[in-house]
Protein backbone atom coordinates (compact mmCIF):
# COMPACT_ATOMS: atom_id res chain seq x y z
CA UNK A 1 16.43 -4.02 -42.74
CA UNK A 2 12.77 -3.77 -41.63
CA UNK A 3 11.47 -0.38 -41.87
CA UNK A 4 10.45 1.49 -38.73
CA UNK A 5 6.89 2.74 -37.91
CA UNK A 6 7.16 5.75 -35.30
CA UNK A 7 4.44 7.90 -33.97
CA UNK A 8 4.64 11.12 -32.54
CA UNK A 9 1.58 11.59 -30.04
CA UNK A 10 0.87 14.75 -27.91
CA UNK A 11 -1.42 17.77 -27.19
CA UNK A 12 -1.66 21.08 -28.70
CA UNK A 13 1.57 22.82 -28.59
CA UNK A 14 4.18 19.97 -27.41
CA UNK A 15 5.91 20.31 -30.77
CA UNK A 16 4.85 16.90 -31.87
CA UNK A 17 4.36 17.97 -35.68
CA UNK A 18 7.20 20.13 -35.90
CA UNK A 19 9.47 17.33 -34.22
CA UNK A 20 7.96 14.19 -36.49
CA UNK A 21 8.34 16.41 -39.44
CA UNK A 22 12.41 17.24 -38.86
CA UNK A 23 12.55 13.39 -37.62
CA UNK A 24 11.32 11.62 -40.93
CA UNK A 25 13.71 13.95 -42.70
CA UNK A 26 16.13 13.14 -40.96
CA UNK A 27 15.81 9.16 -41.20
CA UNK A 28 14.72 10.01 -44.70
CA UNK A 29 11.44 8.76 -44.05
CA UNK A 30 7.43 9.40 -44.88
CA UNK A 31 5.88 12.00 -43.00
CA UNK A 32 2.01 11.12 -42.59
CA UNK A 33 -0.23 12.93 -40.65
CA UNK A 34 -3.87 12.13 -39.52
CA UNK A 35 -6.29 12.14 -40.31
CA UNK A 36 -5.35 11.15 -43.61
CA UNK A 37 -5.20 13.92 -46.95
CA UNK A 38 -8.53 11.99 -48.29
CA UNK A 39 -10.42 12.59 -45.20
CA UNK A 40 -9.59 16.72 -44.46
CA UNK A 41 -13.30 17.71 -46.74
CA UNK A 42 -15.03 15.88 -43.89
CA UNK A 43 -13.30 17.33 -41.04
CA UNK A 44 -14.95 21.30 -40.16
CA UNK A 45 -18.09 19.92 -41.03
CA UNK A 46 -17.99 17.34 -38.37
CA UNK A 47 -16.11 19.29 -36.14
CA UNK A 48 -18.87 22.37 -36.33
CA UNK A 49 -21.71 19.64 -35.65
CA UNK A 50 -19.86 19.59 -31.83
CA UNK A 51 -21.07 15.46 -32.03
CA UNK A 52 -19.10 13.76 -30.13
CA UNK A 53 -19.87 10.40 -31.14
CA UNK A 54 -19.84 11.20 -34.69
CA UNK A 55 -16.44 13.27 -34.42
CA UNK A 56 -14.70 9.99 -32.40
CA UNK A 57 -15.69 7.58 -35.30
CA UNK A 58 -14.37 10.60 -38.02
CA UNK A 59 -10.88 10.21 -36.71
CA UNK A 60 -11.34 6.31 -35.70
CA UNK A 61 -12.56 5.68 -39.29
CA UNK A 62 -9.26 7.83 -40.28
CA UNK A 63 -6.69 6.43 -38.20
CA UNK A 64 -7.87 2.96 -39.35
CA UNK A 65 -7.27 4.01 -42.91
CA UNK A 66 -4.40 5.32 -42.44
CA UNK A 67 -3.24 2.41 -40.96
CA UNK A 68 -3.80 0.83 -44.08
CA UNK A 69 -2.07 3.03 -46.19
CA UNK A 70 0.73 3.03 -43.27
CA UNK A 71 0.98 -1.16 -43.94
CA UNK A 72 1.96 -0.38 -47.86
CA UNK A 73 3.97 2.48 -47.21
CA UNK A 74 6.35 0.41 -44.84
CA UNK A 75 7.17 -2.05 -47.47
CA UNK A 76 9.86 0.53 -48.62
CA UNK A 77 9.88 3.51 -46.24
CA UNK A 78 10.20 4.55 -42.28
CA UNK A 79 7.16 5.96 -41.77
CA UNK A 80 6.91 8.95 -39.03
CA UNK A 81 3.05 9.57 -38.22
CA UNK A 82 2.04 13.07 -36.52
CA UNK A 83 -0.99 11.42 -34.27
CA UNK A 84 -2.56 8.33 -34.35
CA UNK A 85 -4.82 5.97 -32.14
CA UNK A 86 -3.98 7.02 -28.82
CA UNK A 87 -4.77 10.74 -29.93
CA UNK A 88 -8.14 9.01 -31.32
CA UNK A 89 -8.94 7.93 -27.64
CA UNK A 90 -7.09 10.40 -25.54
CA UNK A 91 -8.94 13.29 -26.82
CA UNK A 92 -12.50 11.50 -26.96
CA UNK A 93 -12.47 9.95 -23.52
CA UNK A 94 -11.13 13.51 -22.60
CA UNK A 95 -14.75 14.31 -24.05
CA UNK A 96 -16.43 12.18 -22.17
CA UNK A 97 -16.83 9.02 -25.29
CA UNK A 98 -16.38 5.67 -23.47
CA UNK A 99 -13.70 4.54 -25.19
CA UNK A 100 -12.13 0.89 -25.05
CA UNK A 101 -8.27 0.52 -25.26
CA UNK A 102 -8.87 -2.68 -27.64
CA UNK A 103 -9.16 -0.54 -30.40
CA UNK A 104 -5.38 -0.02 -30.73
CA UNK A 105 -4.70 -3.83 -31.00
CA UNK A 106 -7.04 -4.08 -34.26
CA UNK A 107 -4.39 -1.55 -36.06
CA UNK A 108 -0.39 -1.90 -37.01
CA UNK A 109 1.44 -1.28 -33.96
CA UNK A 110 3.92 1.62 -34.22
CA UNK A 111 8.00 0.26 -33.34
CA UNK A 112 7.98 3.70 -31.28
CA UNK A 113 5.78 6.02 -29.83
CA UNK A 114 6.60 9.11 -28.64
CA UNK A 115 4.25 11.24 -26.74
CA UNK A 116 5.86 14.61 -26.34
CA UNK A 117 4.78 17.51 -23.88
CA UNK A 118 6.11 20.73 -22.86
CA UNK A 119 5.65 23.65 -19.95
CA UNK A 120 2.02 25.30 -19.95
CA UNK A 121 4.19 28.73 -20.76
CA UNK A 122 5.72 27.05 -23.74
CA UNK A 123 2.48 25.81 -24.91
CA UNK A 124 0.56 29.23 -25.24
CA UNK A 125 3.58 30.61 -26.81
CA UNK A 126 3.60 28.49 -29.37
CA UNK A 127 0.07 28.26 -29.95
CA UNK A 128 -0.14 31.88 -29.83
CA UNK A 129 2.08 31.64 -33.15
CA UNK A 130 -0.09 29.74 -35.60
CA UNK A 131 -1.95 31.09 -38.39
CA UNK A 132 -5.15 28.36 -37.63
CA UNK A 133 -6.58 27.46 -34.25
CA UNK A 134 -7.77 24.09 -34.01
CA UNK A 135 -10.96 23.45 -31.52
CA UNK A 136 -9.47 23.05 -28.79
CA UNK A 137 -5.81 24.32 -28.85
CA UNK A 138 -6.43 27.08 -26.63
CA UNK A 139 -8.33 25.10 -23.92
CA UNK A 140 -5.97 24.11 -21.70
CA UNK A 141 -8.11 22.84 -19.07
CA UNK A 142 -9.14 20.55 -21.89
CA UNK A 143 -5.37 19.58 -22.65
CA UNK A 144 -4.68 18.42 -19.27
CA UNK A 145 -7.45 16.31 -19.27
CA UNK A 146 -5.92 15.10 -22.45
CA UNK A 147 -2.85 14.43 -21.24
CA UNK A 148 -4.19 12.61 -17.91
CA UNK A 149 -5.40 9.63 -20.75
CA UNK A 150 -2.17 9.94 -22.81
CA UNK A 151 -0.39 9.14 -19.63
CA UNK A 152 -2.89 5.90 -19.59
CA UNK A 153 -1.14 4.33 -22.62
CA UNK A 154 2.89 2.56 -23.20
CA UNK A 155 4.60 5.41 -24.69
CA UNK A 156 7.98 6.83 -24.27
CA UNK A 157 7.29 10.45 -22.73
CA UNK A 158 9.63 13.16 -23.91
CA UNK A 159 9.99 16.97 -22.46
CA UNK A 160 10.74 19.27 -25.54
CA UNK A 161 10.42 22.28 -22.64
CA UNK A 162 13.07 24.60 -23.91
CA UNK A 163 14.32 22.46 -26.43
CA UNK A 164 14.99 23.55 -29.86
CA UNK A 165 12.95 21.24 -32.68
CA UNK A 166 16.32 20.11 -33.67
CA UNK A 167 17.31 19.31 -30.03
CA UNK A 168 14.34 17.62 -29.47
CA UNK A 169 14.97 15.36 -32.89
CA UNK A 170 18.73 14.55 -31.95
CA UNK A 171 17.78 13.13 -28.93
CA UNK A 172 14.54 11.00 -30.32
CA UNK A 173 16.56 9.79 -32.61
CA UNK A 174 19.09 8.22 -30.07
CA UNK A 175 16.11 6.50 -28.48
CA UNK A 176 15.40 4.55 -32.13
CA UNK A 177 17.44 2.15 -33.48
CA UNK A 178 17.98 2.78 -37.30
């Protein structure tokens, strides 16, 4: 049986991480996050220098690594990433970086992609929770405009609004043939 690449896109607070990490245990699969383990040195420097440019080819850069390192895992393993290229343009055309959708045909295509959301309420809640703040978790002004480009790409949409993580997973998992 071919192994199964699935991404889990979203904003800040949808549950995406939570969600891809309960879903790759549950298919006994590799979670992977991005930007990838060997890039995380790199990333508060670039994200205090508030460049743009420089911060869109950071993840860019990253995402195309991983997607290397994605290619090798799938010879054995389902592999279940926490963000990936759309997040890489979503969040930099939200920024105002002119950002052409080519760049996700130069990378391994994911067999799923999930983008999840959730209630604005649900969002601040859950935020309001964690121990570190990214840059812009807390702007949700900023995550709308987010959204408004996920909503630009061909991903299944999923509501985790008042959905338990394993709720959410039970019923991803019915969407994925494995």
């Amino acid at each position: 049986m071919m192994k199964k690449f699935i991404v889990f896109e979203g904003c800040d607070g949808s549950g995406k991480s939570s969600c891809a990490l309960e879903f790759a245990k549950q298919i006994n699969g590799i979670y992977y996050k991005t930007p990838p383990q060997i890039f995380e040195s790199l990333r508060k420097p670039i994200e205090s220098m508030q460049d743009y440019n420089l911060r869109f080819y950071y993840y860019l850069s990253g995402t195309i690594y991983a997607a290397h390192e994605i290619t090798e895992l799938l010879n054995n393993n389902h592999v279940v990433c926490d963000r990936y290229i759309y997040s890489t343009i979503a969040y930099h055309r939200a920024l105002g970086i002119s950002v052409n959708d080519n760049l996700s045909q130069n990378i391994i295509q994911a067999d799923y992609t999930f983008c999840l959301y959730t209630k604005e309420e649900e969002i601040i809640k859950r935020i309001g929770q964690r121990e570190n703040l990214g840059v812009f978790d807390t702007n949700l002004d900023f995550q709308k405009k987010i959204f408004q480009e996920f909503n630009k790409f061909p991903m299944e949409f999923f509501d985790t609004t008042g959905l338990s993580v394993q709720e959410s997973v039970e019923k991803l998992l019915k969407k994925v043939n494995l």
